[in-house]
Protein backbone atom coordinates (compact mmCIF):
# COMPACT_ATOMS: atom_id res chain seq x y z
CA UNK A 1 39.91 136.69 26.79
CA UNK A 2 43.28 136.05 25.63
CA UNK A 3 45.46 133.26 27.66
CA UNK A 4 48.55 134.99 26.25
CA UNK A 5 48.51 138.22 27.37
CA UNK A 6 50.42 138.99 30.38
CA UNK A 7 48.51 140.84 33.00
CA UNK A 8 50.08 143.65 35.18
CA UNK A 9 48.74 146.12 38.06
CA UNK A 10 47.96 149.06 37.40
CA UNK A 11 50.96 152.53 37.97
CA UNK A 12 47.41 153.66 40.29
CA UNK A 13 46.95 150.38 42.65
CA UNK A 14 48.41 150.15 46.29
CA UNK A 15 48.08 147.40 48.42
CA UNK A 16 48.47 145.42 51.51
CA UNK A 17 48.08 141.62 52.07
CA UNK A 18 48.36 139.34 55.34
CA UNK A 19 46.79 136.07 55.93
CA UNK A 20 43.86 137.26 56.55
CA UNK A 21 43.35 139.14 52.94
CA UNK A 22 43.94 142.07 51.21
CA UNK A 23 43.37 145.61 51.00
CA UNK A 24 43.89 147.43 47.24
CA UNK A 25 43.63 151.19 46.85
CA UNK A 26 43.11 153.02 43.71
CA UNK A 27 44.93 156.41 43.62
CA UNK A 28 42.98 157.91 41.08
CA UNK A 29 39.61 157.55 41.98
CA UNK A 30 40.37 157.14 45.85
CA UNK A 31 38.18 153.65 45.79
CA UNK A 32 39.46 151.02 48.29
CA UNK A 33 38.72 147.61 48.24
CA UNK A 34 38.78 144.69 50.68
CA UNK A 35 40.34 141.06 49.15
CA UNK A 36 39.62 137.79 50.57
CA UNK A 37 42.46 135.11 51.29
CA UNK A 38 42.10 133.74 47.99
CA UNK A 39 41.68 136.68 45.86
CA UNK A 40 45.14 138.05 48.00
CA UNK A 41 46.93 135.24 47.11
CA UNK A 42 46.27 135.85 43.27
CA UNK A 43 47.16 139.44 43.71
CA UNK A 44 50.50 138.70 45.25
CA UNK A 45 51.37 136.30 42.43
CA UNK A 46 50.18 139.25 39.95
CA UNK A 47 52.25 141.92 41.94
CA UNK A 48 55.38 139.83 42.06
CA UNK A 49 57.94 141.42 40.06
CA UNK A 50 59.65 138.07 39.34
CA UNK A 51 56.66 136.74 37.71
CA UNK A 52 55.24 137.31 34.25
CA UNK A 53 52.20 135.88 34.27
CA UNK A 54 49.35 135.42 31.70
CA UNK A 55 45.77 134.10 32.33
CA UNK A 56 47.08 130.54 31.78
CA UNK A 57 49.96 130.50 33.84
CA UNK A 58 48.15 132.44 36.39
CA UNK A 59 45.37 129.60 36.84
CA UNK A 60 47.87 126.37 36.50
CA UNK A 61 50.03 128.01 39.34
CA UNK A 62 46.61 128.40 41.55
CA UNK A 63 45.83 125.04 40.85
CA UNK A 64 48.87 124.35 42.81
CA UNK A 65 47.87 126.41 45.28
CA UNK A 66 44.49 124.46 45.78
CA UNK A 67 44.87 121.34 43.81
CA UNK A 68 41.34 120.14 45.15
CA UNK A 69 39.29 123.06 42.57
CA UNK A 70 38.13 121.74 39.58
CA UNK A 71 39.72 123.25 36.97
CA UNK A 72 37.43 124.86 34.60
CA UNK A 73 35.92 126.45 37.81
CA UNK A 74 39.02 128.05 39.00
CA UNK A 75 39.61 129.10 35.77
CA UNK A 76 35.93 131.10 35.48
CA UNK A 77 36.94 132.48 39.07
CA UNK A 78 39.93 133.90 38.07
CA UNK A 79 38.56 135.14 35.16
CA UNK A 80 35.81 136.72 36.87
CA UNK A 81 38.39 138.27 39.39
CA UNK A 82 40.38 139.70 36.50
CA UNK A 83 37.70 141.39 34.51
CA UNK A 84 36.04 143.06 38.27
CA UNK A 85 39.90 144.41 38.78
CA UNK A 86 40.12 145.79 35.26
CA UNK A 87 36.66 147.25 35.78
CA UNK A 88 37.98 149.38 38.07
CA UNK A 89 41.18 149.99 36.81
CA UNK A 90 43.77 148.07 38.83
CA UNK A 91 45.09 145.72 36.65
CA UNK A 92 46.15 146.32 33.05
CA UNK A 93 47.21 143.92 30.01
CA UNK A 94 50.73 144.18 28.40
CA UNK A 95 49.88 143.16 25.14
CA UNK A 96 45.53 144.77 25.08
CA UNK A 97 44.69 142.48 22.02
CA UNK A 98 41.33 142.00 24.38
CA UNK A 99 38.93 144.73 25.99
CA UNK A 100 38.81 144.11 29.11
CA UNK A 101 35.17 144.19 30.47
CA UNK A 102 33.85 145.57 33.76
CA UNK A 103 32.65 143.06 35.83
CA UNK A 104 29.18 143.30 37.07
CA UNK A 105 27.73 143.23 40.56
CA UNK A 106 28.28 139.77 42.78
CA UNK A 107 31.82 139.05 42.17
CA UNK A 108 32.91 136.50 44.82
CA UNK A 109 36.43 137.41 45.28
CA UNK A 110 36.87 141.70 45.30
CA UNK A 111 33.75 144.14 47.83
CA UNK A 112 34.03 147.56 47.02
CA UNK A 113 33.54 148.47 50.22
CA UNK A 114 34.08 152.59 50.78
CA UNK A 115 35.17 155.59 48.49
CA UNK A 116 38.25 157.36 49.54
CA UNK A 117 39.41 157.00 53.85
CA UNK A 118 37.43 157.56 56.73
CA UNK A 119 37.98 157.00 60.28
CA UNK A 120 36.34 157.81 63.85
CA UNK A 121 36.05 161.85 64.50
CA UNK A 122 39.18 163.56 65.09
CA UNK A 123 38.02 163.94 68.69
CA UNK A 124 39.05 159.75 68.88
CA UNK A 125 42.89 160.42 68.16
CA UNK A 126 45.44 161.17 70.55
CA UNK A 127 47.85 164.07 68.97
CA UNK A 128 50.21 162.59 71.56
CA UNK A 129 52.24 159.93 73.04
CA UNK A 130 51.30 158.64 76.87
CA UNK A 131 53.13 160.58 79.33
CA UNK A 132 53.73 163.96 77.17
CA UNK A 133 52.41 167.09 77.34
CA UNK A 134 49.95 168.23 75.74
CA UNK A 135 50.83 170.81 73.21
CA UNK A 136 49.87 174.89 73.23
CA UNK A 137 48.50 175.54 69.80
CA UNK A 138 49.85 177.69 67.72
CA UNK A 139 47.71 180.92 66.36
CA UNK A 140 49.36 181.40 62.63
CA UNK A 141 49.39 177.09 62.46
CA UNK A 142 45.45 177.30 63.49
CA UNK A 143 44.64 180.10 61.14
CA UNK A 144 46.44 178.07 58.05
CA UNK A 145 44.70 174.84 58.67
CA UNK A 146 41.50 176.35 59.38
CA UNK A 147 41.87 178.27 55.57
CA UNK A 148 43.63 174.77 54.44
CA UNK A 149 40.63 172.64 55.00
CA UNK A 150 38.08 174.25 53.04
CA UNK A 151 40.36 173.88 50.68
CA UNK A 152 40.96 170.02 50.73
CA UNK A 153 37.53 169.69 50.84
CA UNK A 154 36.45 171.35 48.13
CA UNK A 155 39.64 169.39 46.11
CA UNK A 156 38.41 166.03 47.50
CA UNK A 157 34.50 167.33 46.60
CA UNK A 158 35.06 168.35 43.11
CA UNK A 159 38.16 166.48 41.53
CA UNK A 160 38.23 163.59 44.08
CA UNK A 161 41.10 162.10 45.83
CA UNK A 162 43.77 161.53 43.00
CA UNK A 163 44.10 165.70 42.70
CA UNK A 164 44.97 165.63 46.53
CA UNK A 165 47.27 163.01 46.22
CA UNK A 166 49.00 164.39 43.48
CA UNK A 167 49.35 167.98 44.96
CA UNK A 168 50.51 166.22 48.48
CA UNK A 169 53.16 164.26 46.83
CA UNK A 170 54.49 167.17 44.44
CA UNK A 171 54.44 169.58 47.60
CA UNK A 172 57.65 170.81 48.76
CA UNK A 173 59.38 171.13 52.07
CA UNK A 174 60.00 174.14 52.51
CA UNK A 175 64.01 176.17 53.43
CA UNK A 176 63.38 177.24 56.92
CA UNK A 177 66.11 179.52 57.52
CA UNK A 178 64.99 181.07 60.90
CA UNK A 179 66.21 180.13 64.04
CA UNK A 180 63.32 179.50 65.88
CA UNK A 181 60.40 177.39 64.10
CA UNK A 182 57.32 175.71 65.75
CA UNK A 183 57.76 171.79 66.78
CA UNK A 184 55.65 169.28 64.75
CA UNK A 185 53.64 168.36 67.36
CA UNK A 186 52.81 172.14 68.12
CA UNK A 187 51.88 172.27 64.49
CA UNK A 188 49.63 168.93 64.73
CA UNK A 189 47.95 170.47 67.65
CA UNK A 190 47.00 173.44 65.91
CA UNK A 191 45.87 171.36 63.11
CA UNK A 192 43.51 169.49 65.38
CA UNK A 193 42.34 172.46 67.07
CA UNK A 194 40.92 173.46 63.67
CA UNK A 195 39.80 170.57 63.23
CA UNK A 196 37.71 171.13 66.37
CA UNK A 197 36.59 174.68 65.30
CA UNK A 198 35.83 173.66 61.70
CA UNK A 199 31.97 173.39 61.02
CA UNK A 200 31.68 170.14 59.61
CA UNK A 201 33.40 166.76 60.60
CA UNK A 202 36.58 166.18 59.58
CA UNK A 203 37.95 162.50 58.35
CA UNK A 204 41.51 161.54 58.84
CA UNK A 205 42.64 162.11 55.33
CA UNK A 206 41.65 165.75 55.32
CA UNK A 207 43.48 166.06 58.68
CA UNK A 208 46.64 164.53 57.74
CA UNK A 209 46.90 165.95 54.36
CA UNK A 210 46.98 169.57 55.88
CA UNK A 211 48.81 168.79 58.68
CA UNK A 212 51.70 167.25 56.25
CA UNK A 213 51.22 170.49 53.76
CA UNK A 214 51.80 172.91 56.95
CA UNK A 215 54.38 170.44 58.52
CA UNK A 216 56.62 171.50 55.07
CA UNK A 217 56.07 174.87 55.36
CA UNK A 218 57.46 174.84 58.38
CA UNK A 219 60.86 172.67 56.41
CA UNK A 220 59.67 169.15 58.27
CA UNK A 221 59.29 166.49 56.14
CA UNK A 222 55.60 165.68 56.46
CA UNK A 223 54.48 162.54 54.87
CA UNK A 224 51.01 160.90 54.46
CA UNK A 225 50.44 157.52 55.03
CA UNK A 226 46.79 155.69 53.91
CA UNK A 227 46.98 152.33 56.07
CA UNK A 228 44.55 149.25 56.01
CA UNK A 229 43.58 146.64 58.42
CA UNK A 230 41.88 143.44 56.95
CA UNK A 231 40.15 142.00 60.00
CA UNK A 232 38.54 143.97 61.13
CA UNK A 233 38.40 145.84 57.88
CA UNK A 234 39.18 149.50 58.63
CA UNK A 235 41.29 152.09 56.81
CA UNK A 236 43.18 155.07 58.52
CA UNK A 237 45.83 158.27 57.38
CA UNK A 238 48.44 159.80 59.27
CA UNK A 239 51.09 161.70 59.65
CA UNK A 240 54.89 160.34 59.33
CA UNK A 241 58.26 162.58 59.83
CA UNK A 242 61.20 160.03 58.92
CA UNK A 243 59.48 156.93 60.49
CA UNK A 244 58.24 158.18 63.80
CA UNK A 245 54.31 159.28 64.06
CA UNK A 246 53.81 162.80 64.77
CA UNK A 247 49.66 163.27 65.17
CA UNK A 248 47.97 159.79 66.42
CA UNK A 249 49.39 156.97 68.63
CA UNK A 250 52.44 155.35 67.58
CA UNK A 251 50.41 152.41 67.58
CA UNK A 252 48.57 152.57 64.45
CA UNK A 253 52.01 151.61 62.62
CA UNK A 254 51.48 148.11 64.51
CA UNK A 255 47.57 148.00 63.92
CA UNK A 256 47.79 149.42 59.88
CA UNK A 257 49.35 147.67 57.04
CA UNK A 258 50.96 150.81 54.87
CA UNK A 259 48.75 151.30 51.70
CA UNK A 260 50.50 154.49 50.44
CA UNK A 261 52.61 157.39 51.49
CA UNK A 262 52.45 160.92 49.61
């Protein structure tokens, strides 16, 4: 490996870091991964547009960090982190005078810990804030995200998570130009009701991404959000119109760090 060549992420890696670690997403294989403290704080000196780090510079500002590692050891851990992030395609090299190899299993700083989001059953979330009322589903909403979710299922099945993303994001909102249209929360109740009806169990992603698809049709701006929480590790997607959270709790923008929105 190459002390010269200056390492980047990857176009496809999210991520979220607090003090307690880190959370990195790949968007185009759906894989998630959990960080510890240490392996964080090299990603946020890797992510930081203001640096332009190589291998060397990377370990000699580390050993700042923790001035009590011995050297060559830091630098085989770093090393070792580098090659497991290439592996899977989160990191790439400016100037690829290397290959980059795929780390093998027992890396000490990056768990690969799920593929793509899950969450409790839909049953678990609130479609709701405390103290409104509960919404009367719509028929024509219920009928288009109980055809919708065979669909994203079969997407997520057969071309994985980065064909869903891509669709989501490149989705339109739709004109409305009628006067009367059906309030989000109507349309996230009708969504869930589906959800409810549909024959197997349905995750969070699959939830949010039709509710968001059927939230443009109707002209709202519908917009996915994949959140992370380090400690305890857990990973969740909802559903965002300008800022305010229109099918779960408002609470899960305190309890999730944002990973991505689509």
């Amino acid at each position: 490996m190459s002390s010269s060549d200056l390492i980047n992420p990857s176009s496809n890696a999210r991520w979220y870091c607090d003090k307690d670690g880190g959370v990195l997403l790949n968007v185009r294989t759906g894989r998630i991964f959990k960080l510890n403290p240490v392996a964080a704080r090299m990603w946020q000196l890797l992510a930081d547009p203001d640096n332009a780090l190589d291998l060397g510079r990377l370990v000699a500002t580390l050993q700042q960090v923790y001035p009590d590692a011995a050297h060559n050891i830091l630098r085989s851990d770093v090393e070792m982190f580098l090659e497991k992030m290439a592996g899977v395609g989160l990191i790439s090299s400016i100037n690829s005078s290397f290959p980059w190899k795929p780390a093998g299993a027992g890396s000490r700083f990056l768990s690969d810990t799920i593929k793509g989001v899950s969450s409790p059953p839909v049953a678990n979330h609130r479609i709701r804030q405390a103290g409104q009322k509960t919404m009367k589903p719509s028929r024509v909403a219920s009928l288009l995200a109980f055809i919708a979710l065979p669909a994203c299922e079969i997407a997520l099945r057969v071309r994985g998570f980065s064909l869903v993303h891509t669709l989501v994001s490149a989705c339109p909102v739709r004109q409305w130009k009628r006067r009367k249209r059906l309030p989000p929360e109507q349309i996230c109740a009708s969504v869930d009701l589906a959800c409810s009806w549909y024959l197997k169990r349905t995750l969070c992603l699959e939830r949010s991404v039709v509710g968001a698809v059927i939230l443009r049709l109707y002209g709202y701006p519908g917009e996915v959000v994949i959140g992370a929480r380090v400690i305890p590790f857990h990973t969740h997607a909802w559903i965002e119109i300008e800022g305010n959270v229109v099918n779960d709790t408002g609470t899960v923008q305190t309890f999730y760090g944002v990973l991505d929105r689509c």
